[in-house]
PDB file of N, CA and C in Angstrom:
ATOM      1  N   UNK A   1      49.470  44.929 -96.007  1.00  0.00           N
ATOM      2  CA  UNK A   1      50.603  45.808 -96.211  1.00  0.00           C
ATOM      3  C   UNK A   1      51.343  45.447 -97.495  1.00  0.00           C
ATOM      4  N   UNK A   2      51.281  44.018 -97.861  1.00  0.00           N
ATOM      5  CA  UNK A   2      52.802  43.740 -98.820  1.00  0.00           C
ATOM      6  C   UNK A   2      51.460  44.204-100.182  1.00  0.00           C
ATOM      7  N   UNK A   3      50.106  44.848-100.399  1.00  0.00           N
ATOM      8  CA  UNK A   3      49.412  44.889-101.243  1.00  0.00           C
ATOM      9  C   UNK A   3      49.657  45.947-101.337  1.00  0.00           C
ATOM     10  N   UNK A   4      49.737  46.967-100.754  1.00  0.00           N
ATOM     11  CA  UNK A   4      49.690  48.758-100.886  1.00  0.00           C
ATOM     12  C   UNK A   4      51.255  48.679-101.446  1.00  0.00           C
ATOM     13  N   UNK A   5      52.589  47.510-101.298  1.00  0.00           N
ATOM     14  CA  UNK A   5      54.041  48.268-101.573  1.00  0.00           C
ATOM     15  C   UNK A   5      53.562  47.312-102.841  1.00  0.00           C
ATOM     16  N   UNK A   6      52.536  46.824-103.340  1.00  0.00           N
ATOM     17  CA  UNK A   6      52.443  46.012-104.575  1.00  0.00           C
ATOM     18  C   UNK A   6      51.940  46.574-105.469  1.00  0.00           C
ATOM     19  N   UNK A   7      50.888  47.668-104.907  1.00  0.00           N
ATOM     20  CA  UNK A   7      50.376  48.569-105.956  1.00  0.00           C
ATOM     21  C   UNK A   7      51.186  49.718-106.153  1.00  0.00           C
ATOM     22  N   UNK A   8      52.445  49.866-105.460  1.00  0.00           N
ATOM     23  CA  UNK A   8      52.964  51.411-105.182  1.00  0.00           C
ATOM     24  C   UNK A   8      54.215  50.882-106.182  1.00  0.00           C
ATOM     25  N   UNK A   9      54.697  49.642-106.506  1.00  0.00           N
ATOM     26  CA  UNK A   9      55.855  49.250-107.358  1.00  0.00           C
ATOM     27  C   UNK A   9      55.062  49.332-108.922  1.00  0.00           C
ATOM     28  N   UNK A  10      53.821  48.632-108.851  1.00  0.00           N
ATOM     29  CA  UNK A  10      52.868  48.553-109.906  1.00  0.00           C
ATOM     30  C   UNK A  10      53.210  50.182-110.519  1.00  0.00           C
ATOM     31  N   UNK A  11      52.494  51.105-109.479  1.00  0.00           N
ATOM     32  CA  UNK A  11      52.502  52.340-110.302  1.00  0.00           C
ATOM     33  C   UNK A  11      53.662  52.926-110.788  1.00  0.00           C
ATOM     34  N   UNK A  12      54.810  52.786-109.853  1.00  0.00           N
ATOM     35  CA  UNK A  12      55.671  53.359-110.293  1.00  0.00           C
ATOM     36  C   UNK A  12      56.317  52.651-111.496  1.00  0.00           C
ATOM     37  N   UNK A  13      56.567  51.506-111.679  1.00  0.00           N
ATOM     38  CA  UNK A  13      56.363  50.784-113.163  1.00  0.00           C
ATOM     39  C   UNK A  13      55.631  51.496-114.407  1.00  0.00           C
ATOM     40  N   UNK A  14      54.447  51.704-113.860  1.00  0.00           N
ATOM     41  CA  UNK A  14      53.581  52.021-114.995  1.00  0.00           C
ATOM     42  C   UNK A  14      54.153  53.070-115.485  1.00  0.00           C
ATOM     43  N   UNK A  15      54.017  54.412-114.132  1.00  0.00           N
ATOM     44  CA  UNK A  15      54.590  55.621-114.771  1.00  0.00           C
ATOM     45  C   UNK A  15      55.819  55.877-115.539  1.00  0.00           C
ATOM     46  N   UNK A  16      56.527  54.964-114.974  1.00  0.00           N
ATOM     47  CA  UNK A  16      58.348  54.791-116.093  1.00  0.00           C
ATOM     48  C   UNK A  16      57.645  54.290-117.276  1.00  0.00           C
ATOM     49  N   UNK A  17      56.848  53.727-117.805  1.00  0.00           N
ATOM     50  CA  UNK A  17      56.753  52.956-118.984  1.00  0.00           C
ATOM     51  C   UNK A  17      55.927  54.070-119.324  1.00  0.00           C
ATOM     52  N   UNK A  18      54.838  54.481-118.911  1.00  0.00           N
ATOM     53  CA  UNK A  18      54.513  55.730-120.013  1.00  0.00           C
ATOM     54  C   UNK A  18      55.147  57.438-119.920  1.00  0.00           C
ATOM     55  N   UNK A  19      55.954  57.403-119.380  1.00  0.00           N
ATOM     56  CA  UNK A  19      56.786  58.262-119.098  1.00  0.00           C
ATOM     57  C   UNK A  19      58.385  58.010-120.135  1.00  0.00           C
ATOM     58  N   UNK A  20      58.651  56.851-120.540  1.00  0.00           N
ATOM     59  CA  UNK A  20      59.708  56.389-120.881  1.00  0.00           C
ATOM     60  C   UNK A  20      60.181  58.083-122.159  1.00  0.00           C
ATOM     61  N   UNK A  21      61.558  57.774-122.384  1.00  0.00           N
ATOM     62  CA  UNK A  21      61.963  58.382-123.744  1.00  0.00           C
ATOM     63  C   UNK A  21      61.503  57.722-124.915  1.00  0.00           C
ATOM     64  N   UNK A  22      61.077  56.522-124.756  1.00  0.00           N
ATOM     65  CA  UNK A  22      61.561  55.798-126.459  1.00  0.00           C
ATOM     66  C   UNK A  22      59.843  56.128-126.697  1.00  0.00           C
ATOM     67  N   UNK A  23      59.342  56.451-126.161  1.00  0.00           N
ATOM     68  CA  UNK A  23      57.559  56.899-126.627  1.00  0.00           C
ATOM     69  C   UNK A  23      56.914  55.822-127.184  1.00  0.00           C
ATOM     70  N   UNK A  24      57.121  54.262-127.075  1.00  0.00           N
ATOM     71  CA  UNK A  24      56.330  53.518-127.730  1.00  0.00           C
ATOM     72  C   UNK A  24      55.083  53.543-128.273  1.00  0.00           C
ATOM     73  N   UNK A  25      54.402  52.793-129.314  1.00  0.00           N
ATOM     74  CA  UNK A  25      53.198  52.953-129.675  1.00  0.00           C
ATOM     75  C   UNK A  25      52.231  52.582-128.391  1.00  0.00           C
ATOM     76  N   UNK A  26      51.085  53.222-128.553  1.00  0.00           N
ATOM     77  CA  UNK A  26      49.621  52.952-127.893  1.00  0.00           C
ATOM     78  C   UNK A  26      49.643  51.500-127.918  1.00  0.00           C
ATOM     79  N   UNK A  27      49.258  50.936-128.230  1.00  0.00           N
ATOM     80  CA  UNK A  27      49.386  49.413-128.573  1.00  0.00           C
ATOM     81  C   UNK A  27      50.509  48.237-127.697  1.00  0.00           C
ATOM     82  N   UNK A  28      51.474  49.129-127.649  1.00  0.00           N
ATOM     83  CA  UNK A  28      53.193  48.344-127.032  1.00  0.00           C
ATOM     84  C   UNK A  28      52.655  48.704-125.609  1.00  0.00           C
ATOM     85  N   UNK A  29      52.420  49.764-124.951  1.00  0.00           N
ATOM     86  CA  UNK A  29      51.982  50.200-124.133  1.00  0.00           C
ATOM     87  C   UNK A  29      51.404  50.008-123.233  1.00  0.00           C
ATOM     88  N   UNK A  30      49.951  49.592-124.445  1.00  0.00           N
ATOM     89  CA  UNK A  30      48.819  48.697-123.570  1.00  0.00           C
ATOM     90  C   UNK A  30      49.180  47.246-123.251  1.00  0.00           C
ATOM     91  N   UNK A  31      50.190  46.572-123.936  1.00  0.00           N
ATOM     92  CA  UNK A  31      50.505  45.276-123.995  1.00  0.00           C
ATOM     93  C   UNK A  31      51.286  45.300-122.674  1.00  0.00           C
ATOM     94  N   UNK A  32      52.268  45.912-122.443  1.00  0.00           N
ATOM     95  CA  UNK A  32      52.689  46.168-121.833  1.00  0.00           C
ATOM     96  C   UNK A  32      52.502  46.556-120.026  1.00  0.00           C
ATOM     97  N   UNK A  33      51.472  47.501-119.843  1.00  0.00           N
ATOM     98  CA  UNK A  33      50.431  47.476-118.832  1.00  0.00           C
ATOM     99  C   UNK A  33      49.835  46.258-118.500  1.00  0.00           C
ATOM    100  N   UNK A  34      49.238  45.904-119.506  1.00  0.00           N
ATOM    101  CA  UNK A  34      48.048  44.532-119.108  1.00  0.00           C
ATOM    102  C   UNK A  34      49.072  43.358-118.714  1.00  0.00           C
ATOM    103  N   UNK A  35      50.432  43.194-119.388  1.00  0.00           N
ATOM    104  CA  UNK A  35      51.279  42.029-118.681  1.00  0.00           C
ATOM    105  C   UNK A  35      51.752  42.418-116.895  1.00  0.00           C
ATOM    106  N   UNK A  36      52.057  43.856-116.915  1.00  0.00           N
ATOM    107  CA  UNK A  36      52.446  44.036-115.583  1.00  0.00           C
ATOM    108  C   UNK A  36      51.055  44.143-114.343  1.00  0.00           C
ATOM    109  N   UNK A  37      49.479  44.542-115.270  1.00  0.00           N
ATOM    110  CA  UNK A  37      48.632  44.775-113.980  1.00  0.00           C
ATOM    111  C   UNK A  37      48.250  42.924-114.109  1.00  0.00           C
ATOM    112  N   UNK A  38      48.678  42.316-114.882  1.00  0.00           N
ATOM    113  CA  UNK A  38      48.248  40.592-114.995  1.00  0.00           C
ATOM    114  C   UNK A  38      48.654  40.173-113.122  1.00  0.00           C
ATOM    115  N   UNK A  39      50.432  40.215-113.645  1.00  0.00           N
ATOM    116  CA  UNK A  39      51.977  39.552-112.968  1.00  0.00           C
ATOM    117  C   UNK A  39      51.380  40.624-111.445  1.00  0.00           C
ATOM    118  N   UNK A  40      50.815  41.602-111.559  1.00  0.00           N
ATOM    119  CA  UNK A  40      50.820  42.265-109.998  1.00  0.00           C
ATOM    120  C   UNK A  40      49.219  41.332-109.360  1.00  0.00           C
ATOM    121  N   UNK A  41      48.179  41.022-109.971  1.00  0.00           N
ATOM    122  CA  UNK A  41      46.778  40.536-109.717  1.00  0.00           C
ATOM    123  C   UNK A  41      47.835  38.970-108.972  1.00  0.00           C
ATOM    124  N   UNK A  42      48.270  38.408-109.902  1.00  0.00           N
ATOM    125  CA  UNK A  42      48.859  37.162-109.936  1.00  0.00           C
ATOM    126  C   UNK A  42      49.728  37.010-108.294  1.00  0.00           C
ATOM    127  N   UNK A  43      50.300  37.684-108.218  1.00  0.00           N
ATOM    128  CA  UNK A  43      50.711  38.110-106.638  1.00  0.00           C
ATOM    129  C   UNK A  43      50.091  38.526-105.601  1.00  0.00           C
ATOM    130  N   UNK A  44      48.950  38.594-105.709  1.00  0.00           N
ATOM    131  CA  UNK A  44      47.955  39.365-104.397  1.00  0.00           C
ATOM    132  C   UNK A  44      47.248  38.599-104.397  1.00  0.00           C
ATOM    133  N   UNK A  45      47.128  37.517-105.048  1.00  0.00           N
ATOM    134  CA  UNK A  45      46.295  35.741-104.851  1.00  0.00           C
ATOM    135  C   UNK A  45      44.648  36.213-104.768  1.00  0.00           C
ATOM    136  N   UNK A  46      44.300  36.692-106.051  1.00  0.00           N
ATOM    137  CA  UNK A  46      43.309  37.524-105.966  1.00  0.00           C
ATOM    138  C   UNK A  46      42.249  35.936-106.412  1.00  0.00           C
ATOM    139  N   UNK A  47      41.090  36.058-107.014  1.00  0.00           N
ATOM    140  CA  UNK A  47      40.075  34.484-107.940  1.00  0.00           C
ATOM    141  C   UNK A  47      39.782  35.548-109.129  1.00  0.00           C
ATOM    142  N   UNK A  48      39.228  35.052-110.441  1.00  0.00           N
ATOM    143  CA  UNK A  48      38.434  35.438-110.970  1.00  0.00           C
ATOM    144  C   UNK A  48      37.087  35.769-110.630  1.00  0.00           C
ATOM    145  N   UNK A  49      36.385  36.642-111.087  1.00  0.00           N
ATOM    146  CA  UNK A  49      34.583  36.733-111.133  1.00  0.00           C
ATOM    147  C   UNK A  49      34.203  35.262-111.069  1.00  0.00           C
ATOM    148  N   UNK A  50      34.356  34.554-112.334  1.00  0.00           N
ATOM    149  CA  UNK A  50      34.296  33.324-112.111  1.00  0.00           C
ATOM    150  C   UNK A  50      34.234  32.074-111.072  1.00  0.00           C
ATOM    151  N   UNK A  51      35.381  32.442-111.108  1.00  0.00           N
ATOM    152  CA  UNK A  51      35.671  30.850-109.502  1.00  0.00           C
ATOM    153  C   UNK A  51      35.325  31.518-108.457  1.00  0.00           C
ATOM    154  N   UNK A  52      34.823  32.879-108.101  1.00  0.00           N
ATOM    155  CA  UNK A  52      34.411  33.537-107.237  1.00  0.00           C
ATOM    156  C   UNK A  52      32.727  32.819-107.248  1.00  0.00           C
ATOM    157  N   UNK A  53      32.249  33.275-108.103  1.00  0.00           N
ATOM    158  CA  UNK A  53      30.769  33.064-108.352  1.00  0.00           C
ATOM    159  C   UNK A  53      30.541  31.134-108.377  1.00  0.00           C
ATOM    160  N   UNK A  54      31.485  30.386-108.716  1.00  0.00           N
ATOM    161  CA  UNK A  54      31.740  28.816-109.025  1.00  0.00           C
ATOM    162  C   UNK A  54      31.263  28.261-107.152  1.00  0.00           C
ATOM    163  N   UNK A  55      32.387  28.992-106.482  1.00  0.00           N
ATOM    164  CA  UNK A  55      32.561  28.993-105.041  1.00  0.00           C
ATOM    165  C   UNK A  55      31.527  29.189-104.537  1.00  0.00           C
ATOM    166  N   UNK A  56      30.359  30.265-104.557  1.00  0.00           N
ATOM    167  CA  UNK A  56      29.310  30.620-103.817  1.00  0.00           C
ATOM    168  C   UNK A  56      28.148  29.722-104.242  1.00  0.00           C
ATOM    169  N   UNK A  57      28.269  29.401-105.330  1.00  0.00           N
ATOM    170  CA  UNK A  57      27.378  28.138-105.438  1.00  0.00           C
ATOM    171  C   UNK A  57      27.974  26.780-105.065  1.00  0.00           C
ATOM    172  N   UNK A  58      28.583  26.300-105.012  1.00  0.00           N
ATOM    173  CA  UNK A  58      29.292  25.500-103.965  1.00  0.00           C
ATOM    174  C   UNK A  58      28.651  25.662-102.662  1.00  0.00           C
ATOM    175  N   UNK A  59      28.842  26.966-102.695  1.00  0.00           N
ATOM    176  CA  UNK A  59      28.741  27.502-101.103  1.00  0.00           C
ATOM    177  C   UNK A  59      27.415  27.029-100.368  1.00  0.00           C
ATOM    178  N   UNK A  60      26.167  27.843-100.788  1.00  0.00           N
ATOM    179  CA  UNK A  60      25.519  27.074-100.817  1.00  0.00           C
ATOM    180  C   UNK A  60      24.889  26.178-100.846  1.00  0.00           C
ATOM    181  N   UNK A  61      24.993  25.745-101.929  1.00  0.00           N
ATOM    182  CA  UNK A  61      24.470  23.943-101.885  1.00  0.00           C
ATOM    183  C   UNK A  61      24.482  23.039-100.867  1.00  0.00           C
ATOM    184  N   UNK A  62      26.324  23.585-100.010  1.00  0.00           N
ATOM    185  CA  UNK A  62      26.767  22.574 -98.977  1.00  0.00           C
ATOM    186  C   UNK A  62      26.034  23.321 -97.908  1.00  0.00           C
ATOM    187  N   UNK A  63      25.642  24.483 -97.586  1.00  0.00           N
ATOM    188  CA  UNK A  63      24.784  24.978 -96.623  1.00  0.00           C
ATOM    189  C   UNK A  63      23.431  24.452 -96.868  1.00  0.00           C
ATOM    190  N   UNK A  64      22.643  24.044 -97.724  1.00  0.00           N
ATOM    191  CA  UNK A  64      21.202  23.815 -98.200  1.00  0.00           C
ATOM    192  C   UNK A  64      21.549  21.966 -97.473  1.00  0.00           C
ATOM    193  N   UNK A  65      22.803  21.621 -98.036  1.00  0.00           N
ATOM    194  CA  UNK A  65      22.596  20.089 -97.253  1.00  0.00           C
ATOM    195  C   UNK A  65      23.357  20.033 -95.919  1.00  0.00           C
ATOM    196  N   UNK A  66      23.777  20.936 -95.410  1.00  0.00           N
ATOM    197  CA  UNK A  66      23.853  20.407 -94.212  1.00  0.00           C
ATOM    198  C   UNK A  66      22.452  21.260 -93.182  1.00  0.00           C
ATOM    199  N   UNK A  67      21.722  22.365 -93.761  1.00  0.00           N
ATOM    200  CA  UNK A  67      20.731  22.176 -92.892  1.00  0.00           C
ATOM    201  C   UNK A  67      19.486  21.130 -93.132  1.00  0.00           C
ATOM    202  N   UNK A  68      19.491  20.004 -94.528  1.00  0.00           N
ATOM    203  CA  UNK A  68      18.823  19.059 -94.325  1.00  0.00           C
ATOM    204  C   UNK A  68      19.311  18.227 -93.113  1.00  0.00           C
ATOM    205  N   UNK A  69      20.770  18.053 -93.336  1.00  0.00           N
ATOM    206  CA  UNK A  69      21.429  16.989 -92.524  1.00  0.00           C
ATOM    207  C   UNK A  69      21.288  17.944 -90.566  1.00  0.00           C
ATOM    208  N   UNK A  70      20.773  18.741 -90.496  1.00  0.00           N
ATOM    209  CA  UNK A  70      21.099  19.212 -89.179  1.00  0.00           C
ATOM    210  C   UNK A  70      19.036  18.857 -88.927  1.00  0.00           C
ATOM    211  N   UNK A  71      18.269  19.317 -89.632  1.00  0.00           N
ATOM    212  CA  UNK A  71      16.953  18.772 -89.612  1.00  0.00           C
ATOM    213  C   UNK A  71      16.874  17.659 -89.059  1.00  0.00           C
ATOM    214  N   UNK A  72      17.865  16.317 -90.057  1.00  0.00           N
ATOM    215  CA  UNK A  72      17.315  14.864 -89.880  1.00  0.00           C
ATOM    216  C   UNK A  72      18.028  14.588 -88.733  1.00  0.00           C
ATOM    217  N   UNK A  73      19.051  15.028 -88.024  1.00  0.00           N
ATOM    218  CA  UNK A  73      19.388  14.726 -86.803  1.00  0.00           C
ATOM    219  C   UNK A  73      18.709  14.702 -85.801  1.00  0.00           C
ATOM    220  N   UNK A  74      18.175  16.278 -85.377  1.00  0.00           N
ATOM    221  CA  UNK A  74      17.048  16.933 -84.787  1.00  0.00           C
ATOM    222  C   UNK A  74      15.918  15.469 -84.090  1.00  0.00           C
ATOM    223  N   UNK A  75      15.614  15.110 -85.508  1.00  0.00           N
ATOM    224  CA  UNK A  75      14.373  14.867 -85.599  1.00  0.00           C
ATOM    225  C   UNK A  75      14.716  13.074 -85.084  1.00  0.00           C
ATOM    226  N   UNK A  76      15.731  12.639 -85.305  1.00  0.00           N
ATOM    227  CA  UNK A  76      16.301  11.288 -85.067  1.00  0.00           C
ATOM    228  C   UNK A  76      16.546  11.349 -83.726  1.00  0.00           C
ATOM    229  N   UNK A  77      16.760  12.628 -82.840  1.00  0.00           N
ATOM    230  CA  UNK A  77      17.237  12.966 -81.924  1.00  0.00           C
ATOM    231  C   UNK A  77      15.634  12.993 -80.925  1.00  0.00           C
ATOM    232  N   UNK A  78      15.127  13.185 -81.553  1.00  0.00           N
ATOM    233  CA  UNK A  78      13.665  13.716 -80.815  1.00  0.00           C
ATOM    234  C   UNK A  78      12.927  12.268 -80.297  1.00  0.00           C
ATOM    235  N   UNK A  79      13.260  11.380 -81.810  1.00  0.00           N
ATOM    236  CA  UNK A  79      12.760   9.997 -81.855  1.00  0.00           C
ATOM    237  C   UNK A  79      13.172   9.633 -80.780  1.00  0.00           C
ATOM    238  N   UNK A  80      14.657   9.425 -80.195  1.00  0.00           N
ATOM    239  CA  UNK A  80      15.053   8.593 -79.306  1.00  0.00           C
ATOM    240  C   UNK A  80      14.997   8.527 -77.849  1.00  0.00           C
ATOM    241  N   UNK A  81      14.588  10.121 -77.488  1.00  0.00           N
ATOM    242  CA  UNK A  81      13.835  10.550 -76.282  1.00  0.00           C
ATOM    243  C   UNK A  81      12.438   9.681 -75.657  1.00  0.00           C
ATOM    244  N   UNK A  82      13.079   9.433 -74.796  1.00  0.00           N
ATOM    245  CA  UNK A  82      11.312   8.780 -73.627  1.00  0.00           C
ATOM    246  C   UNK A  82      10.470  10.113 -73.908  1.00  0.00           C
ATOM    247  N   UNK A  83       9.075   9.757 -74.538  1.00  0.00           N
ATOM    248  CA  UNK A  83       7.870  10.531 -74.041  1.00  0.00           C
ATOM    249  C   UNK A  83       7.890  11.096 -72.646  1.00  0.00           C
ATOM    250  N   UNK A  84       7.461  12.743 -72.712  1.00  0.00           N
ATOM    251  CA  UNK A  84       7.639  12.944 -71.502  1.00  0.00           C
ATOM    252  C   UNK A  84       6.163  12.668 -70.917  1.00  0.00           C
ATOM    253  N   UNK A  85       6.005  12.340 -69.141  1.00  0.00           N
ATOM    254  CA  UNK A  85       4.828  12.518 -69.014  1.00  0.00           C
ATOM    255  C   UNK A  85       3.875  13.974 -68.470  1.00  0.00           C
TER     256      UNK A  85
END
């Protein structure tokens, strides 16, 4: 919920700024936009592509060793069993 009244302040921001009287340049504009869609991303505790993609390899890896580590249990586990007859 507090994301939809985050994008709904966002827009209405935007539209006052390109809506304004003083008609700034294209340029002031865009500067302008990109600081406010920055400061709104920055509040919705969003990651980059980056630390997104950083994370899933992380991710992995620790899944690749803990099903070694769930294997060598298994198998330590099997060891310690009486033969059945």
């Amino acid at each position: 919920m507090l994301h939809k009244v985050l994008i709904e302040a966002v827009s209405n921001q935007a539209t006052r700024l390109l809506m304004s009287e003083k008609s700034l340049p294209a340029p002031e504009v865009e500067k302008h936009l990109k600081a406010l869609l920055q400061s709104a991303l920055a509040k919705m505790d969003v990651v980059s592509r980056d630390e997104f993609e950083t994370q899933q390899v992380v991710l992995q890896r620790t899944r690749e060793r803990l099903e070694v580590l769930e294997r060598r249990v298994t198998e330590m586990e099997q060891r310690q069993q009486p033969a059945a007859i």
